[in-house]
C-alpha atoms as a PDB file:
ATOM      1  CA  UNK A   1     -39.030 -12.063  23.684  1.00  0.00           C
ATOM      2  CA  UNK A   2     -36.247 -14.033  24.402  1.00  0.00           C
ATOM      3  CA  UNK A   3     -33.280 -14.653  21.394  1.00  0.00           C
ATOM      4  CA  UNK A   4     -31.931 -18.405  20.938  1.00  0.00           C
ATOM      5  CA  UNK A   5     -28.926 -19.724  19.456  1.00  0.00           C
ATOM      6  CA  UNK A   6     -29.566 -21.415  15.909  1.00  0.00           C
ATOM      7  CA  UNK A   7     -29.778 -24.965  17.466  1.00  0.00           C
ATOM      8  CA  UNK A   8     -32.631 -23.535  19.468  1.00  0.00           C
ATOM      9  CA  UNK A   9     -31.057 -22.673  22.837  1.00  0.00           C
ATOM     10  CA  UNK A  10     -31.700 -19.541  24.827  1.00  0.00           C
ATOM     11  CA  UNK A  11     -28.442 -16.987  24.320  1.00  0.00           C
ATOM     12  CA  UNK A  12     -26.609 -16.701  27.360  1.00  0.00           C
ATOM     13  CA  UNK A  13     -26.305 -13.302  28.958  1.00  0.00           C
ATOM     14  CA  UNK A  14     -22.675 -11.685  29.306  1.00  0.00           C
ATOM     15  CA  UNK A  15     -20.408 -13.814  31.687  1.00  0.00           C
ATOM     16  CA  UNK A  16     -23.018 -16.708  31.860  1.00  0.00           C
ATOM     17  CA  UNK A  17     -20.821 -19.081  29.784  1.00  0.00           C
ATOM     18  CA  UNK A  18     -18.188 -18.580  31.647  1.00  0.00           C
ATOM     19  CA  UNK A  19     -19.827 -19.675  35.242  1.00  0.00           C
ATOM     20  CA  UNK A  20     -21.595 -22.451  33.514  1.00  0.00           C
ATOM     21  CA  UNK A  21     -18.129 -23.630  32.332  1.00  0.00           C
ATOM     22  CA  UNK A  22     -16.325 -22.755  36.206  1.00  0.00           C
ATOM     23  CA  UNK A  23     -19.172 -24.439  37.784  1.00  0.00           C
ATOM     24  CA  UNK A  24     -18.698 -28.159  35.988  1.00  0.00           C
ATOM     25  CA  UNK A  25     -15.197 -27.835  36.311  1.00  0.00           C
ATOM     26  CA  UNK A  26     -15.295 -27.198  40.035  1.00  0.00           C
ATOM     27  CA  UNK A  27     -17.846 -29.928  40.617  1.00  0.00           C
ATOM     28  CA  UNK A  28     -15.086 -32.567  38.833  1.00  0.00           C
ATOM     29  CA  UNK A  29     -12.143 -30.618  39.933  1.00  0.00           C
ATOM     30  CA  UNK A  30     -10.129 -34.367  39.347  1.00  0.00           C
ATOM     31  CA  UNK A  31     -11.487 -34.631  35.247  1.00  0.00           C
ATOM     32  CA  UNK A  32     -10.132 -32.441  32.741  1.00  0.00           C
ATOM     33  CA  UNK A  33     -12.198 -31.549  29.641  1.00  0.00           C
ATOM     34  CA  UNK A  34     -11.686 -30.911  26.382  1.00  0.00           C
ATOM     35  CA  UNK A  35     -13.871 -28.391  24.790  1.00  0.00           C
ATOM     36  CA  UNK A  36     -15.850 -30.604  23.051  1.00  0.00           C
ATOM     37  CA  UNK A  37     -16.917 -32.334  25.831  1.00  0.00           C
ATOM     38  CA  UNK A  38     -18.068 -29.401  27.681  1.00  0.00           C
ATOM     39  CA  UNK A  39     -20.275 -28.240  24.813  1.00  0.00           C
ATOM     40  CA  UNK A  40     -22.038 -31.808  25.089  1.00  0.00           C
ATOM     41  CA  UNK A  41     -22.786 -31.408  28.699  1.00  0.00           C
ATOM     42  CA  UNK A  42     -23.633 -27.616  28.736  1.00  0.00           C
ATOM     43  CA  UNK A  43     -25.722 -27.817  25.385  1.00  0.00           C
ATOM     44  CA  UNK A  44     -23.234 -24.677  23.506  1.00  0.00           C
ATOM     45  CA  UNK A  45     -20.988 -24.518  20.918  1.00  0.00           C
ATOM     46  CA  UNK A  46     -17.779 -26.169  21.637  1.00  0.00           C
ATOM     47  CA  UNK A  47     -15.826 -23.172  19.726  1.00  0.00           C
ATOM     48  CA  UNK A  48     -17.038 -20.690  21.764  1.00  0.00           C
ATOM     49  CA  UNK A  49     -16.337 -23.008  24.920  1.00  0.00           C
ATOM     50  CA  UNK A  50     -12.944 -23.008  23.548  1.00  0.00           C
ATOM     51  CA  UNK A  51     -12.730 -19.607  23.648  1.00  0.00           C
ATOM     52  CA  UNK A  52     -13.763 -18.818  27.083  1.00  0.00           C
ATOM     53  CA  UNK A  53     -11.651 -22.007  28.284  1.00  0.00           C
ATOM     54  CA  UNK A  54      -8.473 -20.348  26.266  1.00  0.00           C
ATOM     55  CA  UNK A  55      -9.250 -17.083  28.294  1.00  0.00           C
ATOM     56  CA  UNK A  56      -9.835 -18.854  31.582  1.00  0.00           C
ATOM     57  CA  UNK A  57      -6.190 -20.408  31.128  1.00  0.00           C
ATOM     58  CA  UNK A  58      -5.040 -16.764  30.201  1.00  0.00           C
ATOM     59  CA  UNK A  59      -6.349 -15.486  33.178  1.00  0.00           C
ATOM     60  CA  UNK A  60      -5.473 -18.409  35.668  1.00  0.00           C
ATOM     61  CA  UNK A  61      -8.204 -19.431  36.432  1.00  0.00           C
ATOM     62  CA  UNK A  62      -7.796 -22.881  34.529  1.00  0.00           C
ATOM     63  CA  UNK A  63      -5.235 -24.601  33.978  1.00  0.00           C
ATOM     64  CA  UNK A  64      -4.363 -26.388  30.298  1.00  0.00           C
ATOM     65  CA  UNK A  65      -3.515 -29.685  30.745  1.00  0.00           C
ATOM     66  CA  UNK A  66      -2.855 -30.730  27.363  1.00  0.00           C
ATOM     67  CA  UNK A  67      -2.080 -28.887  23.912  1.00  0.00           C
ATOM     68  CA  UNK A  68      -3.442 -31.771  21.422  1.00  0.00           C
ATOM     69  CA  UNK A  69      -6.435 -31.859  21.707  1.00  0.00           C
ATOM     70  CA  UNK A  70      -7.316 -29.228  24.214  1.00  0.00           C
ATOM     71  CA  UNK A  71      -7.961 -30.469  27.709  1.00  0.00           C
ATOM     72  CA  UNK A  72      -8.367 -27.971  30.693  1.00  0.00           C
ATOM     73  CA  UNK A  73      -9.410 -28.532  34.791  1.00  0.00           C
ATOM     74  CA  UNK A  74      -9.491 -26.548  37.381  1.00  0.00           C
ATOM     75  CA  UNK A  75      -6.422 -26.301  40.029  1.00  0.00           C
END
């Protein structure tokens, strides 16, 4: 049996979020996002897009483009 989110969704395995969000922002590596707008394309919660973006940009592997509000691409 497979869980889902409370808006119906399947859950994501570990590290599945985080490829869904590196694989939109490498196919519009000339758009940034904010977090918001990633959750309406990829169908998740834009808080825990958020999160994972804010870990990305820890990591370098996104870069923050703007404080406020949140916008993030890819280099």
């Amino acid at each position: 049996m497979t869980a889902h989110n409370a808006n119906g969704t399947p859950r994501l395995v570990a590290g599945q979020l985080t490829a869904l969000v590196l694989d939109h922002l490498h196919a519009h590596p000339q758009l940034d996002f904010s977090p918001y707008e990633l959750a309406k394309v990829l169908g998740r919660s834009h808080g825990t897009i958020r999160r994972t973006l804010l870990h990305l940009a820890d990591h370098g592997a996104v870069t923050r483009t703007q404080q406020r509000p949140a916008r993030f691409r890819t280099d």
